[in-house]
N, C-alpha and C. Protein backbone atom coordinates (compact mmCIF):
# COMPACT_ATOMS: atom_id res chain seq x y z
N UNK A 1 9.23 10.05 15.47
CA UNK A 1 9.92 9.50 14.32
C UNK A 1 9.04 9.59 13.08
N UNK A 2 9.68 10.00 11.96
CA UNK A 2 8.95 10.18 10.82
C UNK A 2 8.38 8.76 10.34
N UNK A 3 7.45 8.65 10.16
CA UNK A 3 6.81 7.39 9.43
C UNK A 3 6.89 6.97 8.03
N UNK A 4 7.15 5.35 7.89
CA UNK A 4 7.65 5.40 6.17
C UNK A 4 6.29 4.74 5.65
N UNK A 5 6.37 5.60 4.68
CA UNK A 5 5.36 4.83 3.74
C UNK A 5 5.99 4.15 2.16
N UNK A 6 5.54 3.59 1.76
CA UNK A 6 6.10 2.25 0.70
C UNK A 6 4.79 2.45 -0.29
N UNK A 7 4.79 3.68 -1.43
CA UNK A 7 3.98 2.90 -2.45
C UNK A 7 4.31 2.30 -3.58
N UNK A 8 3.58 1.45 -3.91
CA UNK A 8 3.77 0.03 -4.81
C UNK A 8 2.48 0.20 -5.71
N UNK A 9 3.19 0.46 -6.95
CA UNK A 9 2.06 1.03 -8.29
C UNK A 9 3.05 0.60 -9.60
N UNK A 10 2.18 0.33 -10.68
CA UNK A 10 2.91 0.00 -11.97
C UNK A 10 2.20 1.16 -12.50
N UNK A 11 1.70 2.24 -12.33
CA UNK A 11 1.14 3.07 -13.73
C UNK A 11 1.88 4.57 -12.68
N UNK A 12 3.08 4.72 -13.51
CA UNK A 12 3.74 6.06 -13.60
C UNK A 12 3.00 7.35 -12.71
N UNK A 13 2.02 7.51 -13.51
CA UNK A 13 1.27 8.73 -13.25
C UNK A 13 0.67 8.95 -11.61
N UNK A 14 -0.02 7.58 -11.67
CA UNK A 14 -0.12 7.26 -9.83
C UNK A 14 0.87 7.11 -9.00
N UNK A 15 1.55 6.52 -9.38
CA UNK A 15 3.33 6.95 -8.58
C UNK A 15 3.89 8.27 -8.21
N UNK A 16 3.62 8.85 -8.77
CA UNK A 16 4.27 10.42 -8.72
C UNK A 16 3.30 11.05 -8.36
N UNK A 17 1.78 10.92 -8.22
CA UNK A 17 1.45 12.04 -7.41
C UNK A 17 1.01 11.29 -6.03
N UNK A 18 0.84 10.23 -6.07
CA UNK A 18 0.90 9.76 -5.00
C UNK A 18 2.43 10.02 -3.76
N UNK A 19 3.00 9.63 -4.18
CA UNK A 19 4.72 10.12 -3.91
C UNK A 19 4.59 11.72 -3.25
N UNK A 20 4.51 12.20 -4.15
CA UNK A 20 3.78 13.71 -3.72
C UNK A 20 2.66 14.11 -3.04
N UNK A 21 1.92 13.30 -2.57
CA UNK A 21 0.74 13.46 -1.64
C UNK A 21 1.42 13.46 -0.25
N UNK A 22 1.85 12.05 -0.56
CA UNK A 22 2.17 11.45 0.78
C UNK A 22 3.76 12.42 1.34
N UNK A 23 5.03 12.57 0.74
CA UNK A 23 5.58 13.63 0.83
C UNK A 23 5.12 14.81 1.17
N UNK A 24 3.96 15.23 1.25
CA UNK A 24 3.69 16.17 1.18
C UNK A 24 2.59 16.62 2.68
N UNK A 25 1.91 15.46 3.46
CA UNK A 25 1.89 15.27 4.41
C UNK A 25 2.82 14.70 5.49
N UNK A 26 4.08 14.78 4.76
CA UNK A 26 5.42 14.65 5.91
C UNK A 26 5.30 13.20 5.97
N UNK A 27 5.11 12.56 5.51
CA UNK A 27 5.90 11.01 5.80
C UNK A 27 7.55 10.72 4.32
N UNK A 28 7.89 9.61 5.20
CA UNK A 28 9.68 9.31 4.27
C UNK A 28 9.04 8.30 3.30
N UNK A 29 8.83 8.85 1.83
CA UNK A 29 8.29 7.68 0.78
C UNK A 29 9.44 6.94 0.12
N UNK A 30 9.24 5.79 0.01
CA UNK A 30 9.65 4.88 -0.90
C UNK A 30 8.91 4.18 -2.65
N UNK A 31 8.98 4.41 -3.32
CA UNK A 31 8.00 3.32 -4.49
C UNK A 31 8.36 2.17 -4.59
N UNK A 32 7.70 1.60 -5.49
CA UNK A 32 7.81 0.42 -6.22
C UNK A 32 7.51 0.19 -7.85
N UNK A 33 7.85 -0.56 -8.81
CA UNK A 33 6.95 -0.38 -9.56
C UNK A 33 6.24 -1.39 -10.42
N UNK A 34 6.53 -2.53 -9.49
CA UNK A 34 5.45 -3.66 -9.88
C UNK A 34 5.73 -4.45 -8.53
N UNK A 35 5.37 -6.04 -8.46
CA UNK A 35 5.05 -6.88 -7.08
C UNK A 35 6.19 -7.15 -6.80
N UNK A 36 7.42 -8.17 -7.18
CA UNK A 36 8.25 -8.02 -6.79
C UNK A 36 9.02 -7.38 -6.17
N UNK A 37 9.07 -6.04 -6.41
CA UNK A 37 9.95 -4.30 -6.43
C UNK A 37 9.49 -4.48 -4.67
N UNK A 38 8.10 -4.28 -4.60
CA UNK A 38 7.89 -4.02 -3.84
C UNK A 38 7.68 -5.14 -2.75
N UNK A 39 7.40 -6.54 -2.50
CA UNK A 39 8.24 -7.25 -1.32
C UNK A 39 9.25 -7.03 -0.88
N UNK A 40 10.38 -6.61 -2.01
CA UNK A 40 11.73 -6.83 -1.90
C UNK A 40 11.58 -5.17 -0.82
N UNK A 41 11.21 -4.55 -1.08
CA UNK A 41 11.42 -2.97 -0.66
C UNK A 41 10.54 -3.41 1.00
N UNK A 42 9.44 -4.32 1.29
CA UNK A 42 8.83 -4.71 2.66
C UNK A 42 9.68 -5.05 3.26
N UNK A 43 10.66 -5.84 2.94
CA UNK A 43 11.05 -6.97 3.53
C UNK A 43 12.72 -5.86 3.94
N UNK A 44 13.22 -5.38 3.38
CA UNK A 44 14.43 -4.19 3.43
C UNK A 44 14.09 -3.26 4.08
N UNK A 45 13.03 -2.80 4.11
CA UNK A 45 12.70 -1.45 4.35
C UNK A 45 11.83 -1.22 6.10
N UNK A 46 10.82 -2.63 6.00
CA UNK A 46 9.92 -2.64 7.26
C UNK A 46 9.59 -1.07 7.30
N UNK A 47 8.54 -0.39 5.81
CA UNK A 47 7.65 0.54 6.23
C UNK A 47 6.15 0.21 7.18
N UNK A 48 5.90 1.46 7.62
CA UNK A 48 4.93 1.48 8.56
C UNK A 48 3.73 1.34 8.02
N UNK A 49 3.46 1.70 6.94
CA UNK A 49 2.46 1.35 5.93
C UNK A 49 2.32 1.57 4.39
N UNK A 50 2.33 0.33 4.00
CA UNK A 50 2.03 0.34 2.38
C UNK A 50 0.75 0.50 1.68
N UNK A 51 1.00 1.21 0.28
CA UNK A 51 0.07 1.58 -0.11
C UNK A 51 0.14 0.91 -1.38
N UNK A 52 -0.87 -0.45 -1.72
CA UNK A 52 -0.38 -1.61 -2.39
C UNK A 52 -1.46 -1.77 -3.35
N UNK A 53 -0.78 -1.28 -5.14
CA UNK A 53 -2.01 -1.61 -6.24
C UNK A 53 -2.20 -3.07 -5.92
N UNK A 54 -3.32 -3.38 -6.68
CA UNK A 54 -3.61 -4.72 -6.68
C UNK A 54 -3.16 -5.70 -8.10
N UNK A 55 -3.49 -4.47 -9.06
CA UNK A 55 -3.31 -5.65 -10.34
C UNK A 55 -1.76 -4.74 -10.94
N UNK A 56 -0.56 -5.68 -10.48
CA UNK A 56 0.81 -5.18 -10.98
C UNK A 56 1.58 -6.26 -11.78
N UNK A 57 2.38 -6.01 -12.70
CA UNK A 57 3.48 -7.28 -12.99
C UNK A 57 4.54 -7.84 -12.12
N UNK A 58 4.55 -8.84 -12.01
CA UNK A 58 5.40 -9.78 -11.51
C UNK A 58 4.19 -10.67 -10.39
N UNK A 59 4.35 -9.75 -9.17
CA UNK A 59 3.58 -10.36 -8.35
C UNK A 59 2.26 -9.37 -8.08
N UNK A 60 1.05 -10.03 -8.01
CA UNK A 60 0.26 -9.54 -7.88
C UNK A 60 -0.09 -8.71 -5.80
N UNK A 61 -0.74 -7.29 -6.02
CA UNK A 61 -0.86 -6.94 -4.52
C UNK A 61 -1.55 -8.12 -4.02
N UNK A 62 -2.18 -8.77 -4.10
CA UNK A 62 -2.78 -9.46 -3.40
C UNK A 62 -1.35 -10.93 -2.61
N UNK A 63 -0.43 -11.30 -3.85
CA UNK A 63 0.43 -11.94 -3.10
C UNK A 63 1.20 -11.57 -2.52
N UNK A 64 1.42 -10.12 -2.75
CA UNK A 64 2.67 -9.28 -2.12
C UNK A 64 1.73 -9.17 -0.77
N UNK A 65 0.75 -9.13 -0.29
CA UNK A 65 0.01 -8.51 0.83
C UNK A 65 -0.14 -9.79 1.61
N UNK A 66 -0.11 -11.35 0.90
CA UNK A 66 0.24 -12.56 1.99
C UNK A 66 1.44 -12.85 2.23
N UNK A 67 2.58 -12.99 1.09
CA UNK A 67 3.92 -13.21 1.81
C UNK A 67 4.54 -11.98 2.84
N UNK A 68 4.04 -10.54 2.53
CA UNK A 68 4.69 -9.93 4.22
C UNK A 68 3.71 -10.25 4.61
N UNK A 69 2.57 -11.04 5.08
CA UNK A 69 1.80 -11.36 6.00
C UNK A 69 1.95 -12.46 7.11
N UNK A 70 3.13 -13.57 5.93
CA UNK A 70 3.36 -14.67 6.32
C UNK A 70 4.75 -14.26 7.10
N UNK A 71 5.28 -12.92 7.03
CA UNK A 71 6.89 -12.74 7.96
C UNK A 71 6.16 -12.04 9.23
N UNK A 72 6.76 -12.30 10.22
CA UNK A 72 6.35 -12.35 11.80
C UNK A 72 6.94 -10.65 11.84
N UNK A 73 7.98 -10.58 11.23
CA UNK A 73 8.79 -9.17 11.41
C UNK A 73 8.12 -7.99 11.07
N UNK A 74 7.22 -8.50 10.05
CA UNK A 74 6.41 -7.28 9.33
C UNK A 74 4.73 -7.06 10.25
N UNK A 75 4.46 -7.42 11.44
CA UNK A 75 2.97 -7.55 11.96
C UNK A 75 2.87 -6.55 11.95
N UNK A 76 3.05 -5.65 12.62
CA UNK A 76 3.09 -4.37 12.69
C UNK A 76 2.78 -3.04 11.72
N UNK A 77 2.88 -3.32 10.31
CA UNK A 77 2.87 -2.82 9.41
C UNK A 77 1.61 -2.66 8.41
N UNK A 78 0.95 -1.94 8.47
CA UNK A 78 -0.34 -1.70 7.62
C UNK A 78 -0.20 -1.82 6.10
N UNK A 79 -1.40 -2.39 5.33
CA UNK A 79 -1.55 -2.68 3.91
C UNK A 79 -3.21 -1.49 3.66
N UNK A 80 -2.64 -0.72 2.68
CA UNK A 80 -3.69 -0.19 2.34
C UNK A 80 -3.95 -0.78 0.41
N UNK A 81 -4.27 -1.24 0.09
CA UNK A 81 -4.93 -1.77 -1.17
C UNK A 81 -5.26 -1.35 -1.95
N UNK A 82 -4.97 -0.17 -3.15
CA UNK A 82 -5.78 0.36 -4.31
C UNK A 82 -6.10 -0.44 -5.36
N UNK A 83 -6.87 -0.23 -5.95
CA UNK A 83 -7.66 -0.95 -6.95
C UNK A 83 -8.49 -0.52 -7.68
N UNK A 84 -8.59 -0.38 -8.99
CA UNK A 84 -9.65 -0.24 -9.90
C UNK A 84 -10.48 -1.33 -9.64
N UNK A 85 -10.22 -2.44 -9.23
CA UNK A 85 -11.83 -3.49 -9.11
C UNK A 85 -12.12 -3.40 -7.73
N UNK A 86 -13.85 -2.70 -7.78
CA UNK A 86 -14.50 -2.51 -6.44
C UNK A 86 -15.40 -3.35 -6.19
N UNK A 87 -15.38 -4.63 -6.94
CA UNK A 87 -16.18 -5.57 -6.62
C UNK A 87 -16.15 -5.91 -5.06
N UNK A 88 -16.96 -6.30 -4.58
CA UNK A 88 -17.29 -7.35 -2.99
C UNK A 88 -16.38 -8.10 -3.18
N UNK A 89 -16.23 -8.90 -4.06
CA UNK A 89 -15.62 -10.48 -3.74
C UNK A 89 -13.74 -9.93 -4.19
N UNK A 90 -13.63 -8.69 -4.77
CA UNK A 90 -12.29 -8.15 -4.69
C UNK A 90 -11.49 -7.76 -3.41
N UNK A 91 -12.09 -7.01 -2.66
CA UNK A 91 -12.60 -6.39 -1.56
C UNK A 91 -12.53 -7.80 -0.74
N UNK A 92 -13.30 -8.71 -0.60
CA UNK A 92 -13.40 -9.61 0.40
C UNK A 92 -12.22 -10.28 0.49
N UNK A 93 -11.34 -10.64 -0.99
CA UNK A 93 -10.00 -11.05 -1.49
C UNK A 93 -9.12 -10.64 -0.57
N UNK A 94 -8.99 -8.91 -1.07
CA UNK A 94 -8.17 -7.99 -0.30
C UNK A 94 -8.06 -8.16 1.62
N UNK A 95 -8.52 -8.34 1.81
CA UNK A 95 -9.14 -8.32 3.24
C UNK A 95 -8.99 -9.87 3.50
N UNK A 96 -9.03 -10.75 2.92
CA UNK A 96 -8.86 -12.22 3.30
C UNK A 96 -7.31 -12.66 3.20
N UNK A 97 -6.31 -11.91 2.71
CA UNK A 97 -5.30 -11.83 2.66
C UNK A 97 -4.67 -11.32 3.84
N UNK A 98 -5.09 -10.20 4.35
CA UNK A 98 -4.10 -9.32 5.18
C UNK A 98 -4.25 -7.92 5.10
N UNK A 99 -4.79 -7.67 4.65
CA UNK A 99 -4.98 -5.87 4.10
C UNK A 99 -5.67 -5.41 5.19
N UNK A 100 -5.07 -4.55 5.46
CA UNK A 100 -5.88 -3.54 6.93
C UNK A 100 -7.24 -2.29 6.25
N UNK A 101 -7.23 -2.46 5.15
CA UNK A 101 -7.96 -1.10 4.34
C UNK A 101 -8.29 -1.35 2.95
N UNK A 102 -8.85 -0.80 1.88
CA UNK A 102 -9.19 -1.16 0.85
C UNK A 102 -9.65 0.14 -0.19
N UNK A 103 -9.08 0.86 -0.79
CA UNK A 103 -9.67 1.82 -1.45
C UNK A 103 -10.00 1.73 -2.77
N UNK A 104 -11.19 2.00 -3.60
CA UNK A 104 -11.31 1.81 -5.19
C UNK A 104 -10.73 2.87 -6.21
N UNK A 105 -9.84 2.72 -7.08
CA UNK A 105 -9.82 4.10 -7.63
C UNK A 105 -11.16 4.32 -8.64
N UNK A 106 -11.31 5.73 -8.83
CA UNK A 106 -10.43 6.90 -8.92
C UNK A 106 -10.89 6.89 -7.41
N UNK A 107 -10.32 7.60 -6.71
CA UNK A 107 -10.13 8.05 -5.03
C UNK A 107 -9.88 9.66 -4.96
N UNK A 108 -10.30 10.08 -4.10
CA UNK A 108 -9.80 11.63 -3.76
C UNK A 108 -8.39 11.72 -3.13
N UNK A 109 -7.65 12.48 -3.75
CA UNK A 109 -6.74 12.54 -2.48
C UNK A 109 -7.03 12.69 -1.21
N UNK A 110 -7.95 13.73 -1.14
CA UNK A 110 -8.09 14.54 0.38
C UNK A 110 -8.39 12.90 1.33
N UNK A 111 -9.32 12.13 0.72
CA UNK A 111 -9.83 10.80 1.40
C UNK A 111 -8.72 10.58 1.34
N UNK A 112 -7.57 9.90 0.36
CA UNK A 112 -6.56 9.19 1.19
C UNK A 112 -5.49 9.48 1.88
N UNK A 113 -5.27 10.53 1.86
CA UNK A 113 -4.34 11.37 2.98
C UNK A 113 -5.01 10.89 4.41
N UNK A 114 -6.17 11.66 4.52
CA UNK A 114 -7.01 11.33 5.73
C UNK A 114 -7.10 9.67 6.45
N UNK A 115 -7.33 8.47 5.35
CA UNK A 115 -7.02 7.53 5.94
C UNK A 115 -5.84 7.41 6.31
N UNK A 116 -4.64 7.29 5.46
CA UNK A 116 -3.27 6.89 5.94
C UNK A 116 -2.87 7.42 6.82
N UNK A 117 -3.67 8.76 7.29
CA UNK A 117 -3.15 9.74 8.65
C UNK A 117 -3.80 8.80 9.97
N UNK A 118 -4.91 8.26 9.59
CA UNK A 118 -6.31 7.69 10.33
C UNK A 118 -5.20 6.16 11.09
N UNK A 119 -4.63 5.11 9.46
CA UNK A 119 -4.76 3.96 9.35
C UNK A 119 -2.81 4.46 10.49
N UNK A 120 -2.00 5.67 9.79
CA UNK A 120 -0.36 5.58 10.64
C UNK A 120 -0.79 6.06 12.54
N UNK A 121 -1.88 6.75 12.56
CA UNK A 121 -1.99 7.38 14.16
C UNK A 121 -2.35 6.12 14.86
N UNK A 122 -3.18 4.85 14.45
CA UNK A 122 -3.20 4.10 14.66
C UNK A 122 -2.15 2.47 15.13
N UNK A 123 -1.27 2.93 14.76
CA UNK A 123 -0.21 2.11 14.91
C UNK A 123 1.22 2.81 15.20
């Protein structure tokens, strides 16, 4: 079964080639384009793994990454975390929430293809 991935980004430009990455290693994408967008799209959708900015309007990744944490329906489902802040205590945030992964931008593609291939064979 094809695997869905769910990314959740407010800056355009990362949306679309991200979209196109991940399309492009054969998974079924969905976006988002701020926090809200994207619970609403977790909670409808139950992708296999999201790929969740951190600093968006409405709801921030970090709350979007505890309320599907707090639904029993969604365990199953991986949080990968982008972020321009690579601080430790961001990072420790990310990860104290629910996040299975944590990447800083700028990022390589080639690296995040490779995880999400790493973080979906896994589950």
């Amino acid at each position: 079964m094809n695997k869905k991935v769910l990314i959740a980004d407010d800056e355009p430009n990362i949306l679309i080639s991200l979209e196109f990455l991940m399309k492009r290693e054969g998974w079924q994408v969905s976006v988002a384009r701020d926090g809200n967008e994207a619970l609403a799209a977790i909670l409808s959708q139950k992708p296999d793994l999201v790929l969740l900015d951190v600093m968006m309007p409405g709801k921030t990744g970090f709350e979007v990454c505890q309320a599907a944490r707090a639904d029993e329906s969604l365990a199953g489902m991986k949080i990968l975390m982008l972020t321009a802040k690579g601080r430790d205590t961001d990072v420790a945030q990310g990860m104290g929430v629910g996040a299975d992964a944590y990447m800083t931008k700028p990022f390589s593609t080639k690296e995040l293809a490779a995880k999400v291939r790493e973080m979906l064979a896994g589950g």
